[in-house]
PDB file of N, CA and C in Angstrom:
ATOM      1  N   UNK A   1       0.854  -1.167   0.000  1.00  0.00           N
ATOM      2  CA  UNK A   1       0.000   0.000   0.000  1.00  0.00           C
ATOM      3  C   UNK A   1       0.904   1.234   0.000  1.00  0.00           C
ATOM      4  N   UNK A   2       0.427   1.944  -0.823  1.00  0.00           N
ATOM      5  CA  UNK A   2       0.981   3.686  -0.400  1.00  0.00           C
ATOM      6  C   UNK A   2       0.587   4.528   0.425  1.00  0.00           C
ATOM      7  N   UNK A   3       1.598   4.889   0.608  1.00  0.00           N
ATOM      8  CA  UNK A   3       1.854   6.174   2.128  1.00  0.00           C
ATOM      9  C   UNK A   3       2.529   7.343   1.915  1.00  0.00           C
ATOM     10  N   UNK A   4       2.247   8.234   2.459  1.00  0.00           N
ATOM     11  CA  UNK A   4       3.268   9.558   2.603  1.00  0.00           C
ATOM     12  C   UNK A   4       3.972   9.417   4.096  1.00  0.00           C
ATOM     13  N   UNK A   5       5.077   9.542   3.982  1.00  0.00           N
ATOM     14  CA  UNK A   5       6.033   9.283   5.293  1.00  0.00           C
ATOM     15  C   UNK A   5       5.592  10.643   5.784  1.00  0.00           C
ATOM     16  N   UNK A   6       6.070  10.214   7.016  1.00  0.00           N
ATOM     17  CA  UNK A   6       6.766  11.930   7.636  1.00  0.00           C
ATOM     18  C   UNK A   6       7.440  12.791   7.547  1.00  0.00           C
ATOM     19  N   UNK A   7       8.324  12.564   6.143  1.00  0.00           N
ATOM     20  CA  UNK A   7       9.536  13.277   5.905  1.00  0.00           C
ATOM     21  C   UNK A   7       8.290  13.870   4.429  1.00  0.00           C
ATOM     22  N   UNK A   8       7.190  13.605   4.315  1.00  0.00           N
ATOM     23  CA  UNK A   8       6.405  13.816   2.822  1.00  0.00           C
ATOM     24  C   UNK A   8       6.657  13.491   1.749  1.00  0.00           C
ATOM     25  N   UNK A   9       7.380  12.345   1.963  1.00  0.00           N
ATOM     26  CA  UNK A   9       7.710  11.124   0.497  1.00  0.00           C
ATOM     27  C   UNK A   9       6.756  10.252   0.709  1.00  0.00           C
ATOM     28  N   UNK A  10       6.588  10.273  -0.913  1.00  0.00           N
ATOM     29  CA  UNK A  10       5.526   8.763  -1.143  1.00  0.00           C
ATOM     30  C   UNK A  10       6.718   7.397  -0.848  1.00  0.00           C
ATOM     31  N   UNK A  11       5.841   6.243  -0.030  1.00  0.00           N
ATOM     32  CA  UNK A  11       6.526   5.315  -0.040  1.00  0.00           C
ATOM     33  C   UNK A  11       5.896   4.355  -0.422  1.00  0.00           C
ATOM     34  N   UNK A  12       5.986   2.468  -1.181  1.00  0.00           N
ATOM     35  CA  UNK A  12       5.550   2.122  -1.393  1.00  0.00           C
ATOM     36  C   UNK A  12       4.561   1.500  -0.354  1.00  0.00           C
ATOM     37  N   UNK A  13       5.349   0.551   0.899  1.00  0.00           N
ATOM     38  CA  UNK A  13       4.558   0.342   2.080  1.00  0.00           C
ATOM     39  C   UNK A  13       5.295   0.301   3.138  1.00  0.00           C
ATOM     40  N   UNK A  14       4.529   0.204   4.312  1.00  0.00           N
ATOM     41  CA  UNK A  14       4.618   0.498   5.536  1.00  0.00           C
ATOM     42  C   UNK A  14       4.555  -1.089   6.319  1.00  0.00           C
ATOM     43  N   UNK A  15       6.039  -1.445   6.894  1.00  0.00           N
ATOM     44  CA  UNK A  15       5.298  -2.584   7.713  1.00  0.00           C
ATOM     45  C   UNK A  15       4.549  -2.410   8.794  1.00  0.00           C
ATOM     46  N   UNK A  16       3.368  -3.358   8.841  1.00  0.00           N
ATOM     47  CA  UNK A  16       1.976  -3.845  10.029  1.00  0.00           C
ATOM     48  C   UNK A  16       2.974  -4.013  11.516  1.00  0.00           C
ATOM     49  N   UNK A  17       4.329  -4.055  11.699  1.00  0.00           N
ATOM     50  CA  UNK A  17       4.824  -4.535  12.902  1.00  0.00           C
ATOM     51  C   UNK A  17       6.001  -3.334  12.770  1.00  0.00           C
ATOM     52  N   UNK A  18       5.386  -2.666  13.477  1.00  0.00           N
ATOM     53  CA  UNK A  18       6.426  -1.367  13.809  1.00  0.00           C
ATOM     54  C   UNK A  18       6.430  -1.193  15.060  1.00  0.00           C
ATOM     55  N   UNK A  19       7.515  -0.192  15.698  1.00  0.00           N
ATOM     56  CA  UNK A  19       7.168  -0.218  17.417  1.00  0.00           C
ATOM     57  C   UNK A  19       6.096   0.838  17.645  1.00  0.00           C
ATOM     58  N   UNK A  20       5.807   2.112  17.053  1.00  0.00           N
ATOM     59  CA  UNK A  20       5.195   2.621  17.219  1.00  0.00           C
ATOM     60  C   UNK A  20       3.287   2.525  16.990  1.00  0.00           C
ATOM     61  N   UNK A  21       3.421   0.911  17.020  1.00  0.00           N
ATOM     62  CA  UNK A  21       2.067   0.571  16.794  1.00  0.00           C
ATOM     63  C   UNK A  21       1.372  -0.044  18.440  1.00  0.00           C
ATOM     64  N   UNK A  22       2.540  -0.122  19.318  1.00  0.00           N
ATOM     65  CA  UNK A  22       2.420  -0.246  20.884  1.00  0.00           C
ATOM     66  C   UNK A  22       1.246   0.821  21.489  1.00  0.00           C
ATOM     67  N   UNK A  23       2.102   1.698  21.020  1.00  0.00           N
ATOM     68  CA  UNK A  23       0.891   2.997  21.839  1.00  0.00           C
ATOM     69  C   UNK A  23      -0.364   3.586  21.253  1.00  0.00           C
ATOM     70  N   UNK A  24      -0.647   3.239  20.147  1.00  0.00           N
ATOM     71  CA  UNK A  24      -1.681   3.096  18.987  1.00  0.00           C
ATOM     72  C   UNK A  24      -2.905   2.154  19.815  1.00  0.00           C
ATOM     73  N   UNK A  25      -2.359   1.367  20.044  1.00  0.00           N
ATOM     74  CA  UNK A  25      -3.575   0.246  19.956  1.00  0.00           C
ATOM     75  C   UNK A  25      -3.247   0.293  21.735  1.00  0.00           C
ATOM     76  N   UNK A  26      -2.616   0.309  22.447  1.00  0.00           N
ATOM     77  CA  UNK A  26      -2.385   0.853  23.527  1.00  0.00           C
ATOM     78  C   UNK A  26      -3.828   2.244  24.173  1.00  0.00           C
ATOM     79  N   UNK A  27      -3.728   3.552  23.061  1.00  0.00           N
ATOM     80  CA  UNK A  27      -4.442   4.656  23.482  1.00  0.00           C
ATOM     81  C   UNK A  27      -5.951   4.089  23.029  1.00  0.00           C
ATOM     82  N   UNK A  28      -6.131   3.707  21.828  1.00  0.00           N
ATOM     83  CA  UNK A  28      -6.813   2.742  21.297  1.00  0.00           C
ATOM     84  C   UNK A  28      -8.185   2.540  22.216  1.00  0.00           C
ATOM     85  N   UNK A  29      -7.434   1.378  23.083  1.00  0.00           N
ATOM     86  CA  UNK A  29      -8.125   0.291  23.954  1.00  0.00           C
ATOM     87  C   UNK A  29      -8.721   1.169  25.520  1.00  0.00           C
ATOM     88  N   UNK A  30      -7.685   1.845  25.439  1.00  0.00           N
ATOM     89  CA  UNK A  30      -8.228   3.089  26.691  1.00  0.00           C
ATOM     90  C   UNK A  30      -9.314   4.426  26.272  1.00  0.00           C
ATOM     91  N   UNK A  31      -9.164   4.774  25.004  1.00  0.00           N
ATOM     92  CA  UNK A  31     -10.006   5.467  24.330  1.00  0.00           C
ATOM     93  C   UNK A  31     -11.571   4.407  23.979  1.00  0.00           C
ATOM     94  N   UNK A  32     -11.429   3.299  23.794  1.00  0.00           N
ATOM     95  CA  UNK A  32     -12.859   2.833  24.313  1.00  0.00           C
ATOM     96  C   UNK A  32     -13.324   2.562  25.572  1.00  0.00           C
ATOM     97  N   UNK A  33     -12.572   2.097  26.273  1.00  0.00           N
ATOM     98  CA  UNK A  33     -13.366   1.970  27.641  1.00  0.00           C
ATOM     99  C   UNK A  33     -14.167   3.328  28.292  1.00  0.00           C
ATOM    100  N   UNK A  34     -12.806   4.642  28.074  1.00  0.00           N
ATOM    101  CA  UNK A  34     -13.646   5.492  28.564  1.00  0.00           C
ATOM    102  C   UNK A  34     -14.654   6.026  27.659  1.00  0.00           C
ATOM    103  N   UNK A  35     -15.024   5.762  26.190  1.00  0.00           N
ATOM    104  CA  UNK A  35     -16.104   6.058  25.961  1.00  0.00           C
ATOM    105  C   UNK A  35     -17.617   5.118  26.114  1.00  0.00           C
ATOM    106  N   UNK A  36     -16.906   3.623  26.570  1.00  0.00           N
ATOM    107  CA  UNK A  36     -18.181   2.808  26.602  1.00  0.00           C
ATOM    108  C   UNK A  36     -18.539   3.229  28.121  1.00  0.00           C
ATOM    109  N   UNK A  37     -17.851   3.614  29.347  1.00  0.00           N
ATOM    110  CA  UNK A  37     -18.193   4.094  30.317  1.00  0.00           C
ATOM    111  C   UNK A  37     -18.965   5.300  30.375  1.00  0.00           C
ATOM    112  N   UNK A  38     -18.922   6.174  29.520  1.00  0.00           N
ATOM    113  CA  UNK A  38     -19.303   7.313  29.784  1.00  0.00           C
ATOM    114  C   UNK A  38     -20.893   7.637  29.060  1.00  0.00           C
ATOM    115  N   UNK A  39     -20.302   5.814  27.478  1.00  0.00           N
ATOM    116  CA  UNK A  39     -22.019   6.019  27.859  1.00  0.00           C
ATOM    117  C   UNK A  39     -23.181   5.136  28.332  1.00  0.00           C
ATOM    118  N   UNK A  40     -22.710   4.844  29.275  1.00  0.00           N
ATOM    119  CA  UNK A  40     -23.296   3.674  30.220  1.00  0.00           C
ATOM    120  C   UNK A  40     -23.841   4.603  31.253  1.00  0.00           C
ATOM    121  N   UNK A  41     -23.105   5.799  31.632  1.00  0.00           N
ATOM    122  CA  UNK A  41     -23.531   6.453  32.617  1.00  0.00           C
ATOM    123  C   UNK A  41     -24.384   7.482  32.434  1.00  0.00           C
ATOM    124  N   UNK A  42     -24.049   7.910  30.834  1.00  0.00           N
ATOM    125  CA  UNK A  42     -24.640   9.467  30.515  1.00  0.00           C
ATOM    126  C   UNK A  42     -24.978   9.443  29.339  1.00  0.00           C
ATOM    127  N   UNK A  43     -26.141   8.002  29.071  1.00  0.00           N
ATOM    128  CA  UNK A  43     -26.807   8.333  27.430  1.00  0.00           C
ATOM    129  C   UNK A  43     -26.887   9.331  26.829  1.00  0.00           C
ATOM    130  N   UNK A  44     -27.478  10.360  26.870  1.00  0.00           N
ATOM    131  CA  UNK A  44     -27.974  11.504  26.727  1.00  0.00           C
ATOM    132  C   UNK A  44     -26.495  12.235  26.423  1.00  0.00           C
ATOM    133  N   UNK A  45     -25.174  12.622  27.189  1.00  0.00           N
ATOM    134  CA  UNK A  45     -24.549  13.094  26.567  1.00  0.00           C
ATOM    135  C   UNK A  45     -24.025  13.379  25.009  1.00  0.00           C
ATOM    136  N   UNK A  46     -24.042  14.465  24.353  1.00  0.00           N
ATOM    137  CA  UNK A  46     -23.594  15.085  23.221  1.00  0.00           C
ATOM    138  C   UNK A  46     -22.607  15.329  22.855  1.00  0.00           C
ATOM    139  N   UNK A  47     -22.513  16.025  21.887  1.00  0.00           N
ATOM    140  CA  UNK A  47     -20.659  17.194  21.667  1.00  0.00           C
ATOM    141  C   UNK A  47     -21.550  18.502  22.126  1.00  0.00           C
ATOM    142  N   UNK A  48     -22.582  18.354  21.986  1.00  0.00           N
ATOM    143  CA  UNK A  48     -22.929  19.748  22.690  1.00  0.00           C
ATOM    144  C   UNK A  48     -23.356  20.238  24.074  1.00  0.00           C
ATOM    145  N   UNK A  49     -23.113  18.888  25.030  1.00  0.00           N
ATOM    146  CA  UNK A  49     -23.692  18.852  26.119  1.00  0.00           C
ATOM    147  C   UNK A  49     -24.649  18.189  26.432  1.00  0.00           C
ATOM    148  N   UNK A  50     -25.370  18.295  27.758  1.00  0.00           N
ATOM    149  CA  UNK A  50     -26.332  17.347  28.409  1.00  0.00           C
ATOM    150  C   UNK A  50     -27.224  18.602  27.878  1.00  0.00           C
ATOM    151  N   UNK A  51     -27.010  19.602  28.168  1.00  0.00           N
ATOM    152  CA  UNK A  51     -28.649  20.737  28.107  1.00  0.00           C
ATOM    153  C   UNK A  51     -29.172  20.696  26.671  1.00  0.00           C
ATOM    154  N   UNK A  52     -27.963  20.046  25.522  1.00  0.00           N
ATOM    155  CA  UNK A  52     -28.667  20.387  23.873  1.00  0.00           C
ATOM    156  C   UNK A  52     -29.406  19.538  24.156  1.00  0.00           C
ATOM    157  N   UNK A  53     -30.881  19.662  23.373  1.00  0.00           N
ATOM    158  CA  UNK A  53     -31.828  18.615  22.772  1.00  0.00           C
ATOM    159  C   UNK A  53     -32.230  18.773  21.711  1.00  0.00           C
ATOM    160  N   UNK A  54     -32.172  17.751  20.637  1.00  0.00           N
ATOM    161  CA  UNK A  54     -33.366  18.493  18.979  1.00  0.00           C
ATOM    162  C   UNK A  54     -33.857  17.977  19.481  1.00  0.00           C
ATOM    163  N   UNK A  55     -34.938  19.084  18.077  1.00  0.00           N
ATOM    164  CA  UNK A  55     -36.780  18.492  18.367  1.00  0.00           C
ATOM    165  C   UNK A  55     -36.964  17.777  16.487  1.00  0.00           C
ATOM    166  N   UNK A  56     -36.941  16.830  16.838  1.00  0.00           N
ATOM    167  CA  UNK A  56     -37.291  16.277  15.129  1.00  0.00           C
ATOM    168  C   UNK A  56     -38.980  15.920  14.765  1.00  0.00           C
ATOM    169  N   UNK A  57     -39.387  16.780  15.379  1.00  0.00           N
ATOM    170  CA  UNK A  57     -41.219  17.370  15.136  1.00  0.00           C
ATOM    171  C   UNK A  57     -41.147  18.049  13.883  1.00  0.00           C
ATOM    172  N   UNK A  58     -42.035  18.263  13.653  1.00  0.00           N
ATOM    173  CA  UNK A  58     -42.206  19.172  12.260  1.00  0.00           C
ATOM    174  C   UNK A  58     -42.719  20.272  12.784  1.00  0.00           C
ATOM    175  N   UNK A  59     -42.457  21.646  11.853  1.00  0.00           N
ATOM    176  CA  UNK A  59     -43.226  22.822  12.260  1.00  0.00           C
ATOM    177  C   UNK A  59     -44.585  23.359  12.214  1.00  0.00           C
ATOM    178  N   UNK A  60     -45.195  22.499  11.444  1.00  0.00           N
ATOM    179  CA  UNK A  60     -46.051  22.533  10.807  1.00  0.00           C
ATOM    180  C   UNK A  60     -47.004  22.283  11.929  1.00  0.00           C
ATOM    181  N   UNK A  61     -48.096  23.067  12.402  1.00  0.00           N
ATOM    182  CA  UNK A  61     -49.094  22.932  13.565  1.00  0.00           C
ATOM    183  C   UNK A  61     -50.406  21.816  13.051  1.00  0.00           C
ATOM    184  N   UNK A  62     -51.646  21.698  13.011  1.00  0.00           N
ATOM    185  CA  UNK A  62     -52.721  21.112  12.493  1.00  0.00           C
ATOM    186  C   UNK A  62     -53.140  20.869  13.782  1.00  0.00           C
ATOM    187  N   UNK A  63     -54.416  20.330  13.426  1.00  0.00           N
ATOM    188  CA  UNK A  63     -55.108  19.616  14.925  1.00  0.00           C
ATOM    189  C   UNK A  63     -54.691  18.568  15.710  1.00  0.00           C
ATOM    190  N   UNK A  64     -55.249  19.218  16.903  1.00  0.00           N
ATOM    191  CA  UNK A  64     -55.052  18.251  17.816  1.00  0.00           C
ATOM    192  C   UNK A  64     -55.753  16.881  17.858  1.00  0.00           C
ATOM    193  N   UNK A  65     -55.044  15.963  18.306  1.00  0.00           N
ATOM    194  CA  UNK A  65     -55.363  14.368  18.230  1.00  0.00           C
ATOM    195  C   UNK A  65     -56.666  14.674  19.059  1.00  0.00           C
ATOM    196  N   UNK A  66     -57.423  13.748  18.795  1.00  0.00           N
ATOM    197  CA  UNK A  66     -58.939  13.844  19.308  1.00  0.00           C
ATOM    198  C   UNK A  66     -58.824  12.839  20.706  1.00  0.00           C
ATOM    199  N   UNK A  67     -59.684  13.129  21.909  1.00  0.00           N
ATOM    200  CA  UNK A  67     -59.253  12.191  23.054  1.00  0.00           C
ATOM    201  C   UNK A  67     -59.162  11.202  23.235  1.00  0.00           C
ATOM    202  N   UNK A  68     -58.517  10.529  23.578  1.00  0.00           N
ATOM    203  CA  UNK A  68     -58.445   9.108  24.212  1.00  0.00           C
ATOM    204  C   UNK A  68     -60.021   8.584  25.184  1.00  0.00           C
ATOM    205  N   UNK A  69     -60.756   7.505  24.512  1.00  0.00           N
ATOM    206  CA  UNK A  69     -61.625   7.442  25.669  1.00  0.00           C
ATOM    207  C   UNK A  69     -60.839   5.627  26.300  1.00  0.00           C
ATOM    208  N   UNK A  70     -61.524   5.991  27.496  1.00  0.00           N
ATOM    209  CA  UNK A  70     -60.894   4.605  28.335  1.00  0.00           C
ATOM    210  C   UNK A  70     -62.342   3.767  28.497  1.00  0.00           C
ATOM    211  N   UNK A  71     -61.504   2.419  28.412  1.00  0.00           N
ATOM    212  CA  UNK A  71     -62.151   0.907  27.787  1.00  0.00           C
ATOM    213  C   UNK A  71     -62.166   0.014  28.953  1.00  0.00           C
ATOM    214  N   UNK A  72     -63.428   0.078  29.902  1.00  0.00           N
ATOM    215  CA  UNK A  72     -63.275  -0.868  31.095  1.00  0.00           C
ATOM    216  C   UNK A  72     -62.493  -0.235  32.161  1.00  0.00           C
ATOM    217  N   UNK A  73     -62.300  -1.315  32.728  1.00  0.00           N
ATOM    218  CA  UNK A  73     -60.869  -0.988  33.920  1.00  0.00           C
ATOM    219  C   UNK A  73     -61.942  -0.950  35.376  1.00  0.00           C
ATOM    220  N   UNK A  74     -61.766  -0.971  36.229  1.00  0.00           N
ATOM    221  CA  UNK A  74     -62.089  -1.580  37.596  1.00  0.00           C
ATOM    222  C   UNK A  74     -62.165   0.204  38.435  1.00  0.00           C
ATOM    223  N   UNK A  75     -63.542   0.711  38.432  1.00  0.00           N
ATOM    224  CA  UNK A  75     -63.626   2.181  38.870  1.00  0.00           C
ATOM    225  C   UNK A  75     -64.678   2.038  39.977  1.00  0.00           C
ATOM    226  N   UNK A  76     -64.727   2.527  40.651  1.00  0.00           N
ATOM    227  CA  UNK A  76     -65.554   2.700  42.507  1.00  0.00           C
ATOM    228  C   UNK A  76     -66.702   3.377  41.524  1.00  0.00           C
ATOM    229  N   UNK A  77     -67.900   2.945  42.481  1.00  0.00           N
ATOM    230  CA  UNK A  77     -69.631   3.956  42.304  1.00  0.00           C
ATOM    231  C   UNK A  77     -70.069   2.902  40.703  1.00  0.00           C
ATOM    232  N   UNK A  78     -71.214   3.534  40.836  1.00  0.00           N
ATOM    233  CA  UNK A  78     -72.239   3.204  39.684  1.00  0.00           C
ATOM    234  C   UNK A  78     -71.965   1.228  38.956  1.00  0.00           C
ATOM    235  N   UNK A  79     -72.262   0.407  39.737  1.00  0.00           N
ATOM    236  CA  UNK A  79     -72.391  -1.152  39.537  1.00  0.00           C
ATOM    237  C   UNK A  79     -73.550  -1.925  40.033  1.00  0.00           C
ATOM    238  N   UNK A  80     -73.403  -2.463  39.530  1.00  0.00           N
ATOM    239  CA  UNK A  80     -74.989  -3.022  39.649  1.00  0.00           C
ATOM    240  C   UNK A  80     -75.260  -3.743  40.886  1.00  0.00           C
ATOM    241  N   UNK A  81     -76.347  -4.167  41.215  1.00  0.00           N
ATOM    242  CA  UNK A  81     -76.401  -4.387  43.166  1.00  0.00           C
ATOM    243  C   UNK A  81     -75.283  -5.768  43.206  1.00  0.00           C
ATOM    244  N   UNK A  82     -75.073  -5.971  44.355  1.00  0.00           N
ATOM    245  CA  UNK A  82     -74.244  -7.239  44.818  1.00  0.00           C
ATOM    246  C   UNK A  82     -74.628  -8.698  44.894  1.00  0.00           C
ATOM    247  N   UNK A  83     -74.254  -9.619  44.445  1.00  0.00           N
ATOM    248  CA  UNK A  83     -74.900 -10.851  44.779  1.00  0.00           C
ATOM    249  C   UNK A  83     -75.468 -11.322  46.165  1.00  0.00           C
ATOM    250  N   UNK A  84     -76.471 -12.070  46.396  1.00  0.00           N
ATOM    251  CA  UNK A  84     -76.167 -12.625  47.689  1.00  0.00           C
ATOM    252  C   UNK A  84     -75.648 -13.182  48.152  1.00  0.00           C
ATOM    253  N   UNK A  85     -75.126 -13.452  49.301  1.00  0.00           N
ATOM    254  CA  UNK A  85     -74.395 -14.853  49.776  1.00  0.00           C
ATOM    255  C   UNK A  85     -75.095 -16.366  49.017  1.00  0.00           C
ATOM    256  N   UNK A  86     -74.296 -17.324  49.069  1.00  0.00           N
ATOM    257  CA  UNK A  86     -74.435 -18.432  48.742  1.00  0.00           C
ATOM    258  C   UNK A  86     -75.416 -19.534  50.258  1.00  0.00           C
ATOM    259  N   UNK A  87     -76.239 -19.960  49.724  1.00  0.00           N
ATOM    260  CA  UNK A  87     -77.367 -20.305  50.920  1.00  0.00           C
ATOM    261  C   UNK A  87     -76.696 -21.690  51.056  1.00  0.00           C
ATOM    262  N   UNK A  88     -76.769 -21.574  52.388  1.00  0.00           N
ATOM    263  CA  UNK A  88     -76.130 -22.768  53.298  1.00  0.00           C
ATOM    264  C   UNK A  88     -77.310 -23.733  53.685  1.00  0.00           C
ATOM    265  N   UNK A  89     -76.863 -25.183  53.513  1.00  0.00           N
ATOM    266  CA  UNK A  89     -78.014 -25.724  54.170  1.00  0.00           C
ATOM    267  C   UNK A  89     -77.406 -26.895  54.782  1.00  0.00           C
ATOM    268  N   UNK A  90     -77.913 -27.677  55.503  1.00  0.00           N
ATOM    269  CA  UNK A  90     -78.072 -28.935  55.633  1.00  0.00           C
ATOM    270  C   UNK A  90     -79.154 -30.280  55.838  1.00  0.00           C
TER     271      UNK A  90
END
């Protein structure tokens, strides 16, 4: 593969086993941990901070959603009278 050295010559390639590939994969491995830590702790963090938020709404206003009515569900007052007890005999 081609490269531009550091001196700004093209070279043809670069060997994969150099020493300076120690601290590469070295900063590497520490440059993920502290980013998988940080977002384990602080989803929400940005490049712009915790306070940025978008809004990916549209601007565009129209009507409002019409209400929700509720379906059943277990509410105190207005039920019909109570059974009687179950008649005991012998």
């Amino acid at each position: 593969m081609v490269y531009v050295s550091p001196g700004g010559q093209v070279v043809d390639s670069q060997s994969p086993w150099r020493l300076s590939i120690i601290p590469e994969v070295f900063w590497g491995i520490i440059n993920f941990i502290v980013l998988f830590f940080r977002t384990l702790v602080s989803p929400s963090l940005t490049r712009n901070g915790t306070s940025h938020s978008t809004d990916y709404r549209s601007g565009g206003g129209g009507p409002p959603p019409p209400p929700r009515r509720r379906m059943g569900g277990f509410r105190g007052g207005g039920g019909g009278a109570p059974s009687p007890p179950p008649m005991g005999g012998g």
